[in-house]
N, C-alpha and C. Protein backbone atom coordinates (compact mmCIF):
# COMPACT_ATOMS: atom_id res chain seq x y z
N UNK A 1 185.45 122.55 197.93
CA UNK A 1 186.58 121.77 198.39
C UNK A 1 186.13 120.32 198.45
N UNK A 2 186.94 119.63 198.12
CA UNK A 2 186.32 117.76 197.94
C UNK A 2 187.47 117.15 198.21
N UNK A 3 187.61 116.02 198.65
CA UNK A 3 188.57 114.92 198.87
C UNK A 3 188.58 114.42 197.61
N UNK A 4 189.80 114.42 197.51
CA UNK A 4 190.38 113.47 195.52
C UNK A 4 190.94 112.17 196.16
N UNK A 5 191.70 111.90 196.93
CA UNK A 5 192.50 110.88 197.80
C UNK A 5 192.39 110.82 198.93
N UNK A 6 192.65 109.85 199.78
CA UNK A 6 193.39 109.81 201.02
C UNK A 6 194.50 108.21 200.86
N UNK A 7 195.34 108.90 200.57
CA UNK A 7 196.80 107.34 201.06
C UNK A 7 197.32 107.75 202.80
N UNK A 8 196.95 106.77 203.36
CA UNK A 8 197.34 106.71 205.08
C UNK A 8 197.11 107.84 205.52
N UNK A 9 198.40 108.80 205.54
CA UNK A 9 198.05 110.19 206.40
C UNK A 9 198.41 111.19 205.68
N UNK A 10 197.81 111.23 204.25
CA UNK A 10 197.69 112.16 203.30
C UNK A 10 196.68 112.43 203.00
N UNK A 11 196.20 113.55 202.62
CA UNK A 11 194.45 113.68 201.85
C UNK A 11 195.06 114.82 200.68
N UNK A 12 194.24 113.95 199.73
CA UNK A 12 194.48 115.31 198.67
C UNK A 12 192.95 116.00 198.34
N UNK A 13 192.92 117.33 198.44
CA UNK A 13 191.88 118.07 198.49
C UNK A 13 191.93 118.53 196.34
N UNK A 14 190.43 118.57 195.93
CA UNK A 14 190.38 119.70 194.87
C UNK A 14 189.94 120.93 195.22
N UNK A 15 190.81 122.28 194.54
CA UNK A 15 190.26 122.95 195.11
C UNK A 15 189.78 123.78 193.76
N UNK A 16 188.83 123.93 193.73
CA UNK A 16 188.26 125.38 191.98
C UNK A 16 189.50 125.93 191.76
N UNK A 17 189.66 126.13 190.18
CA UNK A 17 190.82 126.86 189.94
C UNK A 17 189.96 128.18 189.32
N UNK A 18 189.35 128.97 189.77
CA UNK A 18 188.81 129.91 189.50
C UNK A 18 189.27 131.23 190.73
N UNK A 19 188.51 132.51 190.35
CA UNK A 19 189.35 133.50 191.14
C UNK A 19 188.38 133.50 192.39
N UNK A 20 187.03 133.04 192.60
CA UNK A 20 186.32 132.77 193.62
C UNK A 20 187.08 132.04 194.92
N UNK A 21 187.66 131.04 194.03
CA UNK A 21 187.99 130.16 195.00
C UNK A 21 189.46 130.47 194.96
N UNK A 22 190.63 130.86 194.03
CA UNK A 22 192.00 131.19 194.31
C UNK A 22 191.97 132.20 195.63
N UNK A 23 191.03 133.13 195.59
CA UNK A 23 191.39 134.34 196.08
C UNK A 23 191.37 134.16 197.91
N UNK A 24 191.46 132.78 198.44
CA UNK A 24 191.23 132.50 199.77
C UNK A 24 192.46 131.75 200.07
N UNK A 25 193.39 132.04 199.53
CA UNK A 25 194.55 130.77 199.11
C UNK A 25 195.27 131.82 200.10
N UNK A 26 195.26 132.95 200.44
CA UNK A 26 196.69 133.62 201.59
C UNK A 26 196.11 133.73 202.74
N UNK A 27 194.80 133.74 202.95
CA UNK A 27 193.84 133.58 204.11
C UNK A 27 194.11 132.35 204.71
N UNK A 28 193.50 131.04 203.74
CA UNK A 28 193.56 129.76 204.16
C UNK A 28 195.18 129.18 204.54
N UNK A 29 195.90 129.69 203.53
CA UNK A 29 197.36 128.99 204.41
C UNK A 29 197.91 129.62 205.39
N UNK A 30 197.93 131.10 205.50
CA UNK A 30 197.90 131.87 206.91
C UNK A 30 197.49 130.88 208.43
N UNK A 31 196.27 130.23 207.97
CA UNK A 31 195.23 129.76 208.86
C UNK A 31 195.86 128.25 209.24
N UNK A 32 196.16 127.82 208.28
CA UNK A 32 196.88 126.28 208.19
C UNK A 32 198.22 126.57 208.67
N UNK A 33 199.12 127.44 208.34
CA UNK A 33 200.10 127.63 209.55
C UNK A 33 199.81 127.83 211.26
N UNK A 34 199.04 128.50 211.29
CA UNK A 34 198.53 129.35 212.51
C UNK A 34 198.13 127.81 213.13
N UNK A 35 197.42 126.62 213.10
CA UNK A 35 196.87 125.80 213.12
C UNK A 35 197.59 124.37 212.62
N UNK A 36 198.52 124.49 212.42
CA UNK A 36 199.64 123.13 212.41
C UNK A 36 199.19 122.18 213.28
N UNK A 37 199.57 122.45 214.62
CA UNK A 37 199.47 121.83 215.87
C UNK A 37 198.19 121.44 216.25
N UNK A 38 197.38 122.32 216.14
CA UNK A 38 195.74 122.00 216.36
C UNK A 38 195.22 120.77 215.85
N UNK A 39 195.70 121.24 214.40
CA UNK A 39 194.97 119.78 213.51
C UNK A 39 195.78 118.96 213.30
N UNK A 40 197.19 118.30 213.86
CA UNK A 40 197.87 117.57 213.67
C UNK A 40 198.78 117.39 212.00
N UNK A 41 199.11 118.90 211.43
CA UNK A 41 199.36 119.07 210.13
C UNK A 41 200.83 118.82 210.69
N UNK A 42 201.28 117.79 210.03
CA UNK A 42 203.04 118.21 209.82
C UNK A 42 203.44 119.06 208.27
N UNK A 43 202.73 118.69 207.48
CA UNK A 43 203.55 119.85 206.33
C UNK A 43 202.22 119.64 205.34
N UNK A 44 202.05 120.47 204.46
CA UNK A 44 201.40 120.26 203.33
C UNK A 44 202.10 121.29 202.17
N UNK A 45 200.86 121.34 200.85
CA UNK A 45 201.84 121.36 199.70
C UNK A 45 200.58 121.88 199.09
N UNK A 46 200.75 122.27 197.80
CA UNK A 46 200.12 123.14 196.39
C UNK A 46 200.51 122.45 195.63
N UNK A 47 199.75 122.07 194.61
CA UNK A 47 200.60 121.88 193.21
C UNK A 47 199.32 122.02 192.10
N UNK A 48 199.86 122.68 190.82
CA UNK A 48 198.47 122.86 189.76
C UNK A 48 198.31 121.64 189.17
N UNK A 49 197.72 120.85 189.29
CA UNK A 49 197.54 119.11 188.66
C UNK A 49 196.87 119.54 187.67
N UNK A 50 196.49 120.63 187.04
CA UNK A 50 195.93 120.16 185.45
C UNK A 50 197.25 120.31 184.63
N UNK A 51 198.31 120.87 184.79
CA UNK A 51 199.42 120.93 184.22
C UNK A 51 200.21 119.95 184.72
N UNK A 52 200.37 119.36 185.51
CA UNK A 52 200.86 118.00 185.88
C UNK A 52 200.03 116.91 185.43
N UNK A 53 198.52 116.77 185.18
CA UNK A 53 198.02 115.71 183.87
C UNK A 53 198.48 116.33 182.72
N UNK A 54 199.04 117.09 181.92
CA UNK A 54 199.54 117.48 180.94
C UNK A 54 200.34 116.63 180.69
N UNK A 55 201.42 117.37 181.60
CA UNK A 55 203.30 115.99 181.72
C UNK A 55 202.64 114.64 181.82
N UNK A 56 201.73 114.21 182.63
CA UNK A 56 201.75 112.76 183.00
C UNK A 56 200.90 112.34 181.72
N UNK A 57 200.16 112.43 180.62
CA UNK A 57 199.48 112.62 179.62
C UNK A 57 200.45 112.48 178.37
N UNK A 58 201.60 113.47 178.44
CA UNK A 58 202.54 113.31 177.14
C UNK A 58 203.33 112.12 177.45
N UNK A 59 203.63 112.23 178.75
CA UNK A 59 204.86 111.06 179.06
C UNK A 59 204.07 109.70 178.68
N UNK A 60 202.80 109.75 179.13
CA UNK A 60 202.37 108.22 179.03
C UNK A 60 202.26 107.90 177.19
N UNK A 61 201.87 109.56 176.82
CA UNK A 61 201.72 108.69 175.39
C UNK A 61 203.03 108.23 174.59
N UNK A 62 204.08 109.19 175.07
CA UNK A 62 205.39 108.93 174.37
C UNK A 62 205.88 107.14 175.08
N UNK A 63 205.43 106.79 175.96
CA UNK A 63 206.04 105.48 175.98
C UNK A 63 205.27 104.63 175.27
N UNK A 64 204.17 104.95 174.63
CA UNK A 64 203.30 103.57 173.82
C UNK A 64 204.42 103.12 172.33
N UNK A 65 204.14 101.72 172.27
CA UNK A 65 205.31 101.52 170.82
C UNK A 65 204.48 102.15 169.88
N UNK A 66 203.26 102.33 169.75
CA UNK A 66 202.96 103.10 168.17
C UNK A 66 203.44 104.38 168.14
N UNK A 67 203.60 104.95 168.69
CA UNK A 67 204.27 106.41 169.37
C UNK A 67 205.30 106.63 168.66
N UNK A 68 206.49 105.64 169.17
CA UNK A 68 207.98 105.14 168.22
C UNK A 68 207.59 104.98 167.01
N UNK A 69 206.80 104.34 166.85
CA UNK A 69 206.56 103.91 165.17
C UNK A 69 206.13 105.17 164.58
N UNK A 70 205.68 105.83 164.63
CA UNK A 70 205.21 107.64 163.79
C UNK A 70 206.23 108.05 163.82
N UNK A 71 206.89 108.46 164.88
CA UNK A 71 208.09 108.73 165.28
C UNK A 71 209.22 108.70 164.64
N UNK A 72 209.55 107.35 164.40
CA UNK A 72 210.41 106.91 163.24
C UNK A 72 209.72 107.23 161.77
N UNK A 73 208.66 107.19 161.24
CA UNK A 73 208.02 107.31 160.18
C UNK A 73 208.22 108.87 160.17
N UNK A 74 208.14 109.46 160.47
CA UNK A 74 207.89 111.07 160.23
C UNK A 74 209.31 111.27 160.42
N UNK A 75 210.50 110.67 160.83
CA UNK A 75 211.68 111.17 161.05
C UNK A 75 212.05 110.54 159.48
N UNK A 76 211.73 109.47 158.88
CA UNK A 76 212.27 109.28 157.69
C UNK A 76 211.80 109.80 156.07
N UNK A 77 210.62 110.40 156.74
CA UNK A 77 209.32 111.81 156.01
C UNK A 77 210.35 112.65 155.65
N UNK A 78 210.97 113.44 156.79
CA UNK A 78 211.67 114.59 157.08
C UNK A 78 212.80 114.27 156.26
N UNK A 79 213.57 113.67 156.21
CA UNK A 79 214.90 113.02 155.11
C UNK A 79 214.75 113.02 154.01
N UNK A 80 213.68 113.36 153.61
CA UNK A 80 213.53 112.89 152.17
C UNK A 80 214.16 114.02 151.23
């Protein structure tokens, strides 16, 4: 487990995406409910970020102008 961030009163944790480390994921949030109040948690969250650098990865490349330019080139390929 490692700190990736902290913005103000957020921390974003990495956690292994392997079955070592998945397999503590109904234990540990069990525990993080149970423990809200203790540790001052108002809400937290999951999300798979190697598939979210995916999206954020295509999106960034589709906005570069050479991007458009293939883009258009391979769309006037296809016409022929």
């Amino acid at each position: 487990l490692n700190i990736k961030e902290e913005h103000g009163d957020q921390i974003t944790y990495v956690i292994k995406d392997d079955v070592e480390h998945t397999k503590v994921f109904p234990v540990m949030l069990a525990e993080l409910d149970e423990n809200k109040t203790k540790y001052q948690i108002k809400s937290y969250g999951l999300s798979n970020s190697g598939l979210e650098q995916v999206f954020l990865r295509v999106a960034d490349e589709i906005t570069r102008p050479e991007d458009y330019e293939r883009l258009s080139q391979w769309k006037k390929f296809q016409n022929r």
